[in-house]
Protein backbone atom coordinates (compact mmCIF):
# COMPACT_ATOMS: atom_id res chain seq x y z
CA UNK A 1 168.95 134.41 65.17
CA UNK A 2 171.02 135.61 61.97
CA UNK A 3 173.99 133.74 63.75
CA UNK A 4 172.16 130.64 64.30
CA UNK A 5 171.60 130.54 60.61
CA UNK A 6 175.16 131.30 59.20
CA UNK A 7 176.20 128.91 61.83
CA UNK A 8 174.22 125.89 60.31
CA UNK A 9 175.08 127.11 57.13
CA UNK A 10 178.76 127.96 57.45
CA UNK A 11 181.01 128.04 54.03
CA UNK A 12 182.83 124.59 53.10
CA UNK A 13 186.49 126.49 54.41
CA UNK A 14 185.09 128.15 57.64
CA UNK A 15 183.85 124.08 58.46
CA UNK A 16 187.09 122.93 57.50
CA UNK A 17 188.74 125.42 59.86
CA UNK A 18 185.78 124.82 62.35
CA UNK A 19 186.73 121.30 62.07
CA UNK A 20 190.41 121.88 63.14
CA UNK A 21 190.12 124.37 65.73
CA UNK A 22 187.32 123.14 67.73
CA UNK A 23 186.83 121.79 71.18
CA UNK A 24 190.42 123.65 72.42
CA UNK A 25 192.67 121.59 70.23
CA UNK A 26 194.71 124.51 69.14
CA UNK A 27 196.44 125.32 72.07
CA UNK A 28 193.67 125.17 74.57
CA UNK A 29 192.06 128.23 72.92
CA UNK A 30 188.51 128.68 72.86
CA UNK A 31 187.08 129.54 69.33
CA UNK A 32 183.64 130.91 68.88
CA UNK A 33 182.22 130.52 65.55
CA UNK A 34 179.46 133.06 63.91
CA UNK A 35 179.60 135.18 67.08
CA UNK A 36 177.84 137.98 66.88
CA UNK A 37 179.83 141.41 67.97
CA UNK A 38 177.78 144.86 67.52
CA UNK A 39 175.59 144.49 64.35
CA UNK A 40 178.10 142.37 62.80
CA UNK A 41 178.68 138.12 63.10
CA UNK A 42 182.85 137.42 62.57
CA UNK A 43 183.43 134.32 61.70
CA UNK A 44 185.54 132.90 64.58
CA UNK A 45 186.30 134.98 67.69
CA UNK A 46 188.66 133.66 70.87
CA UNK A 47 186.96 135.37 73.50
CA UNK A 48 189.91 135.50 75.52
CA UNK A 49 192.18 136.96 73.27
CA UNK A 50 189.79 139.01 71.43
CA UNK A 51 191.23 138.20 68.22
CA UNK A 52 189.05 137.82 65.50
CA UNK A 53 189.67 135.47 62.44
CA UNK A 54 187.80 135.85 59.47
CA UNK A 55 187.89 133.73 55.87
CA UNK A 56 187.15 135.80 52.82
CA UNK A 57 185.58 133.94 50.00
CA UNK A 58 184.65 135.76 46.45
CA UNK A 59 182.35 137.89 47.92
CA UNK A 60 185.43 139.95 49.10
CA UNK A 61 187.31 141.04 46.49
CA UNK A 62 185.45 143.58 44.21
CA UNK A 63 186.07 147.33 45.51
CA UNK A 64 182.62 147.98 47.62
CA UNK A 65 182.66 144.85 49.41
CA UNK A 66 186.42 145.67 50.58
CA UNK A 67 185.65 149.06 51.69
CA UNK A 68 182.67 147.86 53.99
CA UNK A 69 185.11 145.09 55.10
CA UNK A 70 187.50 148.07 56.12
CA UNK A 71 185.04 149.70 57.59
CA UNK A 72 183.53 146.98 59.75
CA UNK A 73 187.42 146.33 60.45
CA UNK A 74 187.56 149.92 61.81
CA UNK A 75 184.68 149.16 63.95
CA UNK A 76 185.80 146.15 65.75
CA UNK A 77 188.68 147.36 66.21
CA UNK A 78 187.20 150.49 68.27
CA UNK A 79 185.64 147.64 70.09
CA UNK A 80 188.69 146.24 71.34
CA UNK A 81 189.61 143.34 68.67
CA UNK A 82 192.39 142.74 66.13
CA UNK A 83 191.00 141.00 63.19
CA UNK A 84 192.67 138.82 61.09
CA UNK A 85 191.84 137.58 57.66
CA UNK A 86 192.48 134.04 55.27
CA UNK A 87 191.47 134.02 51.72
CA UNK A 88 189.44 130.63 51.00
CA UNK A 89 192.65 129.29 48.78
CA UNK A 90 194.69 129.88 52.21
CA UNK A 91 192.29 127.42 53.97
CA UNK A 92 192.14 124.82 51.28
CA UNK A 93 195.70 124.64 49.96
CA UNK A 94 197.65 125.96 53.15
CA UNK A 95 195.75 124.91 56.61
CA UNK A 96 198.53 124.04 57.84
CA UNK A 97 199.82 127.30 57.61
CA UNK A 98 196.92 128.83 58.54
CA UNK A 99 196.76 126.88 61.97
CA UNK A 100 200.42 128.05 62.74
CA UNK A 101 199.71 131.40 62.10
CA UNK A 102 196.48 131.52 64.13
CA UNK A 103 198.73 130.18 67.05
CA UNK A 104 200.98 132.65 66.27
CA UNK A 105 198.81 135.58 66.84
CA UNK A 106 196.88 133.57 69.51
CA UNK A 107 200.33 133.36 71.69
CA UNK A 108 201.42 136.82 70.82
CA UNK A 109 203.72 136.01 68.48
CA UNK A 110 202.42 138.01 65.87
CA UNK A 111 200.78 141.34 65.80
């Protein structure tokens, strides 16, 4: 249900990435948005690749909100998932970057 909500109410850059990475377009991967993994809902997951790609806004850059982000890091990666992360300014000033290096990590290319 929590997903549901952050879904319909997703941050203007996660729809802008949303918006580009849809419906398979980036190189036939399949994105999941707000998916919800243990007790925690990542903001875009490929399923297939169980890479995780999340955009950090304000709310991650004083010190307790990037220790739990460590620590929920630490977790999915126990689960089996490499999570990746794009400041908001990434998004709006460098999507084009940002796609390439999604596809990047997405084809192995990166790690």
């Amino acid at each position: 249900m929590f997903a549901r909500s952050l879904r319909k109410n997703m941050t203007e850059a996660e729809s802008k990435l949303w918006s580009r990475i849809r419906g398979k377009v980036l190189g036939g991967f399949r994105f999941r948005r707000q998916h919800p993994i243990g007790k925690y809902v990542v903001d875009f997951a490929c399923l297939s690749e169980q890479i995780i790609f999340e955009i950090d806004g304000a709310t991650h850059s004083n010190e307790e909100d990037i220790i739990r982000d460590e620590h929920r890091t630490q977790f999915l990666n126990t689960q089996g998932w490499r999570v990746i992360r794009y400041g908001n300014e990434e998004v709006f000033k460098h999507m084009d970057d940002v796609l390439d290096d999604i596809y990047a990590h997405l084809k192995g290319l990166k790690q």
